[in-house]
C-alpha atoms as a PDB file:
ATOM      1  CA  UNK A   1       0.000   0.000   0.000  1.00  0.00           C
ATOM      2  CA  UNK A   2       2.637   2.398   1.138  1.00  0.00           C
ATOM      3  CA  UNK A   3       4.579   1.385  -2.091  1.00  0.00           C
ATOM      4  CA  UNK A   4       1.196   2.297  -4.223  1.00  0.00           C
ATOM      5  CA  UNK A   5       0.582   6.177  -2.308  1.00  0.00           C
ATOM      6  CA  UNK A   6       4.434   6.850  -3.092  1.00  0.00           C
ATOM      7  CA  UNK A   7       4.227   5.664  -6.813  1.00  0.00           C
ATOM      8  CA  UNK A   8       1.274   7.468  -7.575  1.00  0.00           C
ATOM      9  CA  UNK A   9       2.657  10.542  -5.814  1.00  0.00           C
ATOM     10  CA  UNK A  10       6.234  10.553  -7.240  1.00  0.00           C
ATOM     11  CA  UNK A  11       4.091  10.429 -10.864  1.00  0.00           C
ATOM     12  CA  UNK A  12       2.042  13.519  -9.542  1.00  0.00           C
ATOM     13  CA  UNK A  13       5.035  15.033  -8.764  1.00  0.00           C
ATOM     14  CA  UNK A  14       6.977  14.526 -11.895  1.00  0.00           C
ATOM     15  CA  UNK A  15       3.806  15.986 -13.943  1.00  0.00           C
ATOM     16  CA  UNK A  16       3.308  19.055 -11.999  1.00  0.00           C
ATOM     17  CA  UNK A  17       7.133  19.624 -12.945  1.00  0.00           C
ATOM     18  CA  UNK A  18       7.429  18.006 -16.602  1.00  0.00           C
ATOM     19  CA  UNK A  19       7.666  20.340 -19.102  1.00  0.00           C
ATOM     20  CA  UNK A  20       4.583  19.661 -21.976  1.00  0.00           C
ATOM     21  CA  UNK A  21       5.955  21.953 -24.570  1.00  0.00           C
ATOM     22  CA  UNK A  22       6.628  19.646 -26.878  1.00  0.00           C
ATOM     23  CA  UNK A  23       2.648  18.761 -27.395  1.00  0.00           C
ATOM     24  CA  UNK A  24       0.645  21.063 -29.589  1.00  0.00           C
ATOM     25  CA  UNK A  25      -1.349  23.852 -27.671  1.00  0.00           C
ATOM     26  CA  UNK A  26      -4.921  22.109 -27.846  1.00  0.00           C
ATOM     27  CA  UNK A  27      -3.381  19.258 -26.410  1.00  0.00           C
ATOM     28  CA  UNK A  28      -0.949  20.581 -23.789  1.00  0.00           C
ATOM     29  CA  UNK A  29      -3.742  20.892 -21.278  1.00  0.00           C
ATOM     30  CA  UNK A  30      -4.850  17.037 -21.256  1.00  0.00           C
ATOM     31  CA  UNK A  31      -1.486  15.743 -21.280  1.00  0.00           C
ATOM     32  CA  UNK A  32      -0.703  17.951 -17.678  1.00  0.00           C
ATOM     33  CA  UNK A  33      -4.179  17.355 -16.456  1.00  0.00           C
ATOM     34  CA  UNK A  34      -4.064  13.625 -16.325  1.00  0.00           C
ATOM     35  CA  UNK A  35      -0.584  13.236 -15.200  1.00  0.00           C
ATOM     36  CA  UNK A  36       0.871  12.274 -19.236  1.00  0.00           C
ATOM     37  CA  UNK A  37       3.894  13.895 -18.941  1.00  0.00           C
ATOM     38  CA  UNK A  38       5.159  12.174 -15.953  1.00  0.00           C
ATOM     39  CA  UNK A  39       5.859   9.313 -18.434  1.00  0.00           C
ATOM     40  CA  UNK A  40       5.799  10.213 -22.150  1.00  0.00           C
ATOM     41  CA  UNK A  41       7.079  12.383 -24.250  1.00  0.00           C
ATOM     42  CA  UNK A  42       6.291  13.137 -27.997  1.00  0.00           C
ATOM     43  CA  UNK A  43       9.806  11.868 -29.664  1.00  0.00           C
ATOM     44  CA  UNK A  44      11.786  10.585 -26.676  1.00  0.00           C
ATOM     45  CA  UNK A  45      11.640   7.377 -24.630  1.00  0.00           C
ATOM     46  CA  UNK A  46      10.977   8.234 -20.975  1.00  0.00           C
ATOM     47  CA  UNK A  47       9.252   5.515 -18.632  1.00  0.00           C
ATOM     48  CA  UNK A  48       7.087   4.923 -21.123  1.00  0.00           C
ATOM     49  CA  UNK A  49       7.368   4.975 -24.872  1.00  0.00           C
ATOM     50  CA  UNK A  50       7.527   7.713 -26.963  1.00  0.00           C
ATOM     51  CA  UNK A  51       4.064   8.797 -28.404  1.00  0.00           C
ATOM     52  CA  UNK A  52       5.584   8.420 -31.963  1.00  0.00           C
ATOM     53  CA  UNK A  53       6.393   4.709 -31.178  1.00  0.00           C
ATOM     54  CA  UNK A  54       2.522   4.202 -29.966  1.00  0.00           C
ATOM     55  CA  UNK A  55       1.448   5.658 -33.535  1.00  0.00           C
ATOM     56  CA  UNK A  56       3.742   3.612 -35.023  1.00  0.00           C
ATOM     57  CA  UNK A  57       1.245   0.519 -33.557  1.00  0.00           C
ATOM     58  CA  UNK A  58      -1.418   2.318 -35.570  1.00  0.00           C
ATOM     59  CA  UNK A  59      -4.561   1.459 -32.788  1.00  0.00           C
ATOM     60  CA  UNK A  60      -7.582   2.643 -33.360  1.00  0.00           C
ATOM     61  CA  UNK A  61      -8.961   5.653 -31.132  1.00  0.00           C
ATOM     62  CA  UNK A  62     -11.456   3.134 -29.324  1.00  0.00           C
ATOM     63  CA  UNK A  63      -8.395   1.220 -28.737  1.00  0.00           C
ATOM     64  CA  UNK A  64      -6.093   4.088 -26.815  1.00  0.00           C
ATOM     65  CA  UNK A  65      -9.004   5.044 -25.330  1.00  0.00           C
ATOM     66  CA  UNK A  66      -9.111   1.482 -23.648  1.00  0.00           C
ATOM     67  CA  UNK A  67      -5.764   0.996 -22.980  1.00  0.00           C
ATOM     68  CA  UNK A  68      -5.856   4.484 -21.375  1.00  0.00           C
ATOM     69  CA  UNK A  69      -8.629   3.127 -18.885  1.00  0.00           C
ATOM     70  CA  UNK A  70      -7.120  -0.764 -19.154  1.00  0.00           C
ATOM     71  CA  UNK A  71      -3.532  -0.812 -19.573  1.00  0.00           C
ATOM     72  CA  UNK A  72      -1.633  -4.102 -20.939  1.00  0.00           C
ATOM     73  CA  UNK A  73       1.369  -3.998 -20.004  1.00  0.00           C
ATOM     74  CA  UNK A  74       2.093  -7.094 -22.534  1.00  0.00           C
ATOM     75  CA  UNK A  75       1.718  -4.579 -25.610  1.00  0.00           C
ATOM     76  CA  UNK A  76       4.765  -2.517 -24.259  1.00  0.00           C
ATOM     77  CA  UNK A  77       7.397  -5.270 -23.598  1.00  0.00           C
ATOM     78  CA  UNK A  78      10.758  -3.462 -21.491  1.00  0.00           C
ATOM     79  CA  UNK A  79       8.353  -0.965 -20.329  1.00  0.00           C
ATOM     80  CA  UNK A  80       7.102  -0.514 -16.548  1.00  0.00           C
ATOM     81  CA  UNK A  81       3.569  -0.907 -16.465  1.00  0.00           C
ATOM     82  CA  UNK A  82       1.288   2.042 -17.014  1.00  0.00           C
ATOM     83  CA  UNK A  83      -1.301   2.566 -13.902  1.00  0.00           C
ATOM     84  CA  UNK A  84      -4.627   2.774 -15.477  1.00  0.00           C
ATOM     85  CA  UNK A  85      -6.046   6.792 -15.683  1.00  0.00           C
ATOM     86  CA  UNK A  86      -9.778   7.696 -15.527  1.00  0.00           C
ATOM     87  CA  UNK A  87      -9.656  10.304 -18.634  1.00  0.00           C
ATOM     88  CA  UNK A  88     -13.362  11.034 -19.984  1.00  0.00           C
ATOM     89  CA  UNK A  89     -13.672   9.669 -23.040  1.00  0.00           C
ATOM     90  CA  UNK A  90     -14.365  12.941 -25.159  1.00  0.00           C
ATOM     91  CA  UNK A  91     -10.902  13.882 -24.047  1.00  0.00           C
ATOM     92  CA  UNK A  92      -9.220  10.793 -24.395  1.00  0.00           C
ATOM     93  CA  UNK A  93     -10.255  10.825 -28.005  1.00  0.00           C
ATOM     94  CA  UNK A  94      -8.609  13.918 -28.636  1.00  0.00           C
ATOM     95  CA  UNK A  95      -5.404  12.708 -27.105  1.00  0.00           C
ATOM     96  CA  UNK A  96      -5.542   9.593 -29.187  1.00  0.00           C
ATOM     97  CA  UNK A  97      -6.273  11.621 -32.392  1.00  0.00           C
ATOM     98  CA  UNK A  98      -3.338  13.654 -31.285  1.00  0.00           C
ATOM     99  CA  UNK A  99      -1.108  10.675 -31.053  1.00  0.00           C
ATOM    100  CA  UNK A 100      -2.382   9.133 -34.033  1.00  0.00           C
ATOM    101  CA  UNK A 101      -1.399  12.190 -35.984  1.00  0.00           C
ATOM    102  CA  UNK A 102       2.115  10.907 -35.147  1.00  0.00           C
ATOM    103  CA  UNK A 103       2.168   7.668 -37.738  1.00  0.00           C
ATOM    104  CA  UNK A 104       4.619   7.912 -40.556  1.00  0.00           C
ATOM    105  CA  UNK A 105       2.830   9.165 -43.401  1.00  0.00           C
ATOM    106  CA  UNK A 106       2.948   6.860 -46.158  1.00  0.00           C
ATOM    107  CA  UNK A 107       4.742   7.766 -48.967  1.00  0.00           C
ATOM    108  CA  UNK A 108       3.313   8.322 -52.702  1.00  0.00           C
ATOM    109  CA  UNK A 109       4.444   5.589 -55.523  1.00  0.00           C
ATOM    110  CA  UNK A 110       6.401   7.524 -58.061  1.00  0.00           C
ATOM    111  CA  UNK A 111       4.943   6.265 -61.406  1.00  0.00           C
END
């Protein structure tokens, strides 16, 4: 238990003081609100992936949204597992739009 209450409050702490500039400005709020920045970052590997490497997985909004509420920590492999975040699901489809927006882009056949 005691291990759990300083966990979740080291990860409180490390949000209030992570630095979300890297996310666009519609989605800088969300990412600080529910504590995202304590473990990701757009293009770096922190404790958790990197938000580019989730794109690259190409899941479906439904599907962030789940492992947002759900997390597995079998998908992510190296990775301490995430603790699972209440996130309402209107805004927990913009973040996984947001990261989404990250996949390569695939690249046009040159005829």
């Amino acid at each position: 238990m005691k291990k759990a209450l300083f966990s979740t409050l080291l990860l409180a702490g490390l949000a209030i003081n992570a630095q979300a500039q890297d996310f666009p400005e519609d989605i800088k709020p969300l990412m600080t609100k529910y504590t995202c920045t304590a473990c990701h970052k757009v293009d770096t590997k922190l404790v958790g992936p990197a938000y580019t490497e989730v794109a690259k997985r190409k899941y479906t909004p439904e599907r962030i949204l789940e492992l947002i509420a759900t997390p597995k920590p079998s998908n992510w492999p190296g990775y301490p597992p995430m603790m699972a975040l209440k996130v309402p699901k209107e805004d927990a489809l913009k973040i996984a739009g947001w990261i989404n927006s990250l996949a390569p882009k695939k690249k046009a056949k040159k005829s």
